[in-house]
Protein backbone atom coordinates (compact mmCIF):
# COMPACT_ATOMS: atom_id res chain seq x y z
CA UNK A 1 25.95 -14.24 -1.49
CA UNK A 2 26.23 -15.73 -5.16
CA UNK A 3 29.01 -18.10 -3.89
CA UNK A 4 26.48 -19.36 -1.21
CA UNK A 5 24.06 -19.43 -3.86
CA UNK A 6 26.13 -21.29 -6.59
CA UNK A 7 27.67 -23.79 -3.70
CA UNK A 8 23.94 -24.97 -2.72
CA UNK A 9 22.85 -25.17 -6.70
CA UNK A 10 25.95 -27.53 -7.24
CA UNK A 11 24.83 -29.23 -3.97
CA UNK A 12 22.05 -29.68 -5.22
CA UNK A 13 22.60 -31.07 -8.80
CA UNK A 14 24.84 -33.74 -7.48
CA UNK A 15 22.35 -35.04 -4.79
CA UNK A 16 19.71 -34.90 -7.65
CA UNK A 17 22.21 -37.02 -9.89
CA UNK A 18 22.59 -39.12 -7.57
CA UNK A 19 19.69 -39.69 -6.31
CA UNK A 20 18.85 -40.01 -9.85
CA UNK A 21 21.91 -42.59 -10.64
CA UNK A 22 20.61 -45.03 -7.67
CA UNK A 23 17.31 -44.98 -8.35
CA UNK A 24 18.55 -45.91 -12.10
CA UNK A 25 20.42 -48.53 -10.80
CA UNK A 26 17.76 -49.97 -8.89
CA UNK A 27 15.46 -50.22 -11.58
CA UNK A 28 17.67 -51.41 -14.48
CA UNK A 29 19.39 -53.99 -12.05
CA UNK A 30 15.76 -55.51 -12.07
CA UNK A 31 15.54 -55.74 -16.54
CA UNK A 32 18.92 -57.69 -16.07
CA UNK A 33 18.78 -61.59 -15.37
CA UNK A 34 19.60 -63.07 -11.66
CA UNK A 35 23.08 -64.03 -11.88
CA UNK A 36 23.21 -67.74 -11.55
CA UNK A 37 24.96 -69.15 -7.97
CA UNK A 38 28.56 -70.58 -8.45
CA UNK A 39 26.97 -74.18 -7.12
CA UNK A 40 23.49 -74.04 -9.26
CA UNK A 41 22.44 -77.30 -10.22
CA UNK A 42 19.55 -77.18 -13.18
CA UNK A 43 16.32 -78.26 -12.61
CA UNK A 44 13.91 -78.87 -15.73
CA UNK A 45 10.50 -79.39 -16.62
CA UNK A 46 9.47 -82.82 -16.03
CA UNK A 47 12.49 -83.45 -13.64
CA UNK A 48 11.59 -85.72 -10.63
CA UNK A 49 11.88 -84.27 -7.48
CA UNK A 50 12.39 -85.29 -4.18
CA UNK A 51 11.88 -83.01 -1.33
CA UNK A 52 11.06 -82.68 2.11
CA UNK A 53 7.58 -80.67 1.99
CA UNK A 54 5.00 -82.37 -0.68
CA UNK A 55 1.95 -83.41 -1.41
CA UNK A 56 -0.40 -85.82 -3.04
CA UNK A 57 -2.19 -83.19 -4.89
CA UNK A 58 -0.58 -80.16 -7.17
CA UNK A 59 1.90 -78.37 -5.66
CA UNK A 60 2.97 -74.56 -6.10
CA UNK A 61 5.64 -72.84 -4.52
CA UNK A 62 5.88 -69.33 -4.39
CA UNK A 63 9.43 -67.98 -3.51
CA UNK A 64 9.29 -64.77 -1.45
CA UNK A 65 12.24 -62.56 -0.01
CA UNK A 66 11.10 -59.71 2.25
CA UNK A 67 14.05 -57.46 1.40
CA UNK A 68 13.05 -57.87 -2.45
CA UNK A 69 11.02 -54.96 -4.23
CA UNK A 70 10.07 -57.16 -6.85
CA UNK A 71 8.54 -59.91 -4.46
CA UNK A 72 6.30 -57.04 -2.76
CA UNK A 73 5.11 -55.87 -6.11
CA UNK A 74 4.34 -60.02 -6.68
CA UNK A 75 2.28 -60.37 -3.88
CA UNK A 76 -1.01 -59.35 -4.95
CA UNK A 77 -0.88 -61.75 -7.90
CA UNK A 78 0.24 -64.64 -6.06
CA UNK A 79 -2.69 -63.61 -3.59
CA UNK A 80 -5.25 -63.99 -6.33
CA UNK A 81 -4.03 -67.15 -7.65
CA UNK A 82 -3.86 -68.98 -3.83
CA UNK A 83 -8.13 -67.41 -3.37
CA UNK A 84 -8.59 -68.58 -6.41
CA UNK A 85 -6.76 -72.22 -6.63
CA UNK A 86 -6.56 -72.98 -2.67
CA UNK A 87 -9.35 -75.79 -2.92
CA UNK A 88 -7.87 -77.73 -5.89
CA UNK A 89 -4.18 -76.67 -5.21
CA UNK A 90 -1.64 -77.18 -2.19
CA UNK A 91 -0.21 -73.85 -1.65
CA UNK A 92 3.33 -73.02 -0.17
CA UNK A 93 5.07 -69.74 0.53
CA UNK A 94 9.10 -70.20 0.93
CA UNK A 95 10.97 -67.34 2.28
CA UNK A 96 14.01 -67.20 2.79
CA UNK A 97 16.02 -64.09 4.21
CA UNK A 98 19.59 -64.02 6.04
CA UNK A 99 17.42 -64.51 9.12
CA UNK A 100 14.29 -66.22 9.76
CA UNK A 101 12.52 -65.92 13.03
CA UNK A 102 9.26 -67.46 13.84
CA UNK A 103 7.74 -63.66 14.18
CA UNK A 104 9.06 -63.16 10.55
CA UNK A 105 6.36 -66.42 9.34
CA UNK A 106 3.72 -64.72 11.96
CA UNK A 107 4.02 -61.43 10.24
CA UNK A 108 3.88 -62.41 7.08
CA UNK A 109 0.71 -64.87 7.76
CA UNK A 110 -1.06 -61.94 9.39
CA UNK A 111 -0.07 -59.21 6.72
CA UNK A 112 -1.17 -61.17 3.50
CA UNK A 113 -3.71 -63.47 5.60
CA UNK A 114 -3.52 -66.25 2.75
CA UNK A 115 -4.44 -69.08 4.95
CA UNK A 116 -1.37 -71.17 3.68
CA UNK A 117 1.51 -72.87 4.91
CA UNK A 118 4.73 -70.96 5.65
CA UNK A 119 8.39 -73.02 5.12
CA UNK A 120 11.38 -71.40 6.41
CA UNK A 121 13.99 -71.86 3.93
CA UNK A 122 17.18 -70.24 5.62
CA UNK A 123 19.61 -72.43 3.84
CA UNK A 124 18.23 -72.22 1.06
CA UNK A 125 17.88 -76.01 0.81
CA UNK A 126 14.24 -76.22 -0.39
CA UNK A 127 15.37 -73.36 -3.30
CA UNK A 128 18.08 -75.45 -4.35
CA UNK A 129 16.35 -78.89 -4.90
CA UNK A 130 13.92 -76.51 -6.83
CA UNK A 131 16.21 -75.15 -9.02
CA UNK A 132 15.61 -71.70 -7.56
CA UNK A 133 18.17 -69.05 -7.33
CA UNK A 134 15.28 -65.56 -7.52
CA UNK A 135 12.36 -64.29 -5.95
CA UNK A 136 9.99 -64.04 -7.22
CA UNK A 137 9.87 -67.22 -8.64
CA UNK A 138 7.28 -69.81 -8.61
CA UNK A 139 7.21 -73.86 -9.19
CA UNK A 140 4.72 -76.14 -9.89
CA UNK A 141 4.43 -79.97 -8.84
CA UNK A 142 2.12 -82.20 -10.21
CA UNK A 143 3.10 -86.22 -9.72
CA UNK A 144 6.56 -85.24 -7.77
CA UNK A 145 7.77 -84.15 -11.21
CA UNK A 146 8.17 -80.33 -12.13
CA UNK A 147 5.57 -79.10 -14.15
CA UNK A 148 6.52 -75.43 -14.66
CA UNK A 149 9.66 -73.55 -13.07
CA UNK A 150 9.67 -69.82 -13.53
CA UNK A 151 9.00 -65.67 -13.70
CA UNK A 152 5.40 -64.53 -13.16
CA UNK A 153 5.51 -62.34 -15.45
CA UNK A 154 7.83 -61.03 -18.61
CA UNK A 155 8.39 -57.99 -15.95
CA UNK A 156 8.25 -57.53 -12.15
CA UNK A 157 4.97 -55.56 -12.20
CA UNK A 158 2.57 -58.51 -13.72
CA UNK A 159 0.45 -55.44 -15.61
CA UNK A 160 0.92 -58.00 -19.21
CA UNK A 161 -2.01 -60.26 -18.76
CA UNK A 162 -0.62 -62.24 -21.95
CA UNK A 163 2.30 -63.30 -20.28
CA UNK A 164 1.20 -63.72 -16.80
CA UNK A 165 3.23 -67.24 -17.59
CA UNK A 166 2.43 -69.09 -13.90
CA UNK A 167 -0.90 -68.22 -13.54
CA UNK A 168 -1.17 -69.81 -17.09
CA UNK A 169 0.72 -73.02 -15.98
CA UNK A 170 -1.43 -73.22 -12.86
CA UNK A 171 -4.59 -73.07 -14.51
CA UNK A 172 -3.80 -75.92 -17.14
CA UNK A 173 -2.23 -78.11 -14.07
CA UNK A 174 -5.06 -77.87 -12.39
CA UNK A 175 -7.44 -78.69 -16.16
CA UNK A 176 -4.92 -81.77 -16.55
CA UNK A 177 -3.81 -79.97 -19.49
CA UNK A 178 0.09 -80.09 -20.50
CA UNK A 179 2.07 -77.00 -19.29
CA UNK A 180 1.69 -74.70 -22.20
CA UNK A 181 4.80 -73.38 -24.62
CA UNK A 182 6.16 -70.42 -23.06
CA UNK A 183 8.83 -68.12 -24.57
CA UNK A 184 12.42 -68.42 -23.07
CA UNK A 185 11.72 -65.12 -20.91
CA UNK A 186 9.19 -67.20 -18.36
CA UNK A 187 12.63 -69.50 -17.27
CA UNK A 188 15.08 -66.87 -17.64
CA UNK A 189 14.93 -65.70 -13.57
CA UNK A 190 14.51 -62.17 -13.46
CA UNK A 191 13.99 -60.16 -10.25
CA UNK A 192 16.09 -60.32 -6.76
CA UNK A 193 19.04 -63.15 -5.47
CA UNK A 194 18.12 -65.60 -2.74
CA UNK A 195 20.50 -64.78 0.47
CA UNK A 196 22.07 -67.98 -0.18
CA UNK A 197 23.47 -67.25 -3.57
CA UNK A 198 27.39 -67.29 -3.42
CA UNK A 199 27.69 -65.75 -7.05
CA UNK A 200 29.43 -62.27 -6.46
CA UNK A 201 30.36 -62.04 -10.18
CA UNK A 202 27.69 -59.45 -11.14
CA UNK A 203 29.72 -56.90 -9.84
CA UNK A 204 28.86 -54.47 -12.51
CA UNK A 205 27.13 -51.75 -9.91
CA UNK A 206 29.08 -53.24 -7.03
CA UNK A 207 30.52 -49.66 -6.18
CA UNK A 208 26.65 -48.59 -5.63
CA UNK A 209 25.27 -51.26 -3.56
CA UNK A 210 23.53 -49.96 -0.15
């Protein structure tokens, strides 16, 4: 009986450990930058861009993965910036996940009900020509030139209202106001890597990958 007893408490312990241990991983993965993808071309503030979906007026893209954590903790904030902005603002959601299907864009319309348009970015094309190798990420257009490139937030959650960095940007775009001085933590992409990156070299917690 205490050998049945002592089996299931060190049973126990290690599931606890590592349940413990993943969920570590998970989290502290997420306070560590996006590792950059081997072909990653830099895109700045004030770079012109050309791309396939534009418009006359401001632009903002938001950059959305449905398999990212941080992206479905995002959502809510990018929802309050589209009710507020949509009139003055064109609004675009980019997802891009290994694949795309046209019930993925449906679902994602009906669940968040935004009232914007969807672009399937399977290639990760439209990221690229952005600059953009993280969700969630957003970039701003104003003029085909990039007015800000960046995090939402110093931290996945977007609790800090002081550095709620692209609501900040979007709200002097839209005043005609120059993109305010952020610290180096707003471009510094923090959060989960686009399908399409081919960088493997963060293989730090490889061995625990699901």
């Amino acid at each position: 009986m205490k050998i049945k007893i002592l089996t299931f408490s060190v049973l126990s312990t290690v599931i606890i450990l590592l349940i413990g241990l993943i969920f570590w991983k998970q989290e502290y993965k997420f306070t560590l930058p996006t590792p950059k993808p081997r072909n990653y071309v830099e895109v700045h503030q004030g770079d012109r861009v050309d791309i396939q979906y534009s418009a006359a007026q401001p632009t903002y893209y938001h950059f959305y993965n449905y398999d990212c954590p941080c992206s479905r903790f995002n959502i809510k904030e990018f929802q309050s910036l589209v009710n507020k902005y949509k009139n003055e603002v064109k609004f675009y959601a980019v997802i891009e996940t290994e694949d795309i299907s046209s019930d993925d864009v449906n679902d994602f319309l009906e669940k968040y009900d935004l009232g914007i348009e969807v672009i399937k970015d399977s290639e990760g094309h439209l990221a690229q020509a952005l600059g953009v190798y993280s969700t969630p990420q957003a970039v701003l257009i104003k003029d085909h030139k990039v007015y800000y490139k960046g995090n939402y937030n110093k931290a996945r959650f977007c609790l800090s209202k002081n550095t709620k960095f692209a609501a900040q940007a979007l709200e002097a775009m839209v005043k005609g106001e120059k993109v305010p001085d952020f610290p180096m933590v707003a471009e510094i992409a923090y959060g989960c890597e686009l399908p399409s990156n081919t960088n493997k070299s963060n293989t730090f917690f490889s061995f625990l990958d699901l």
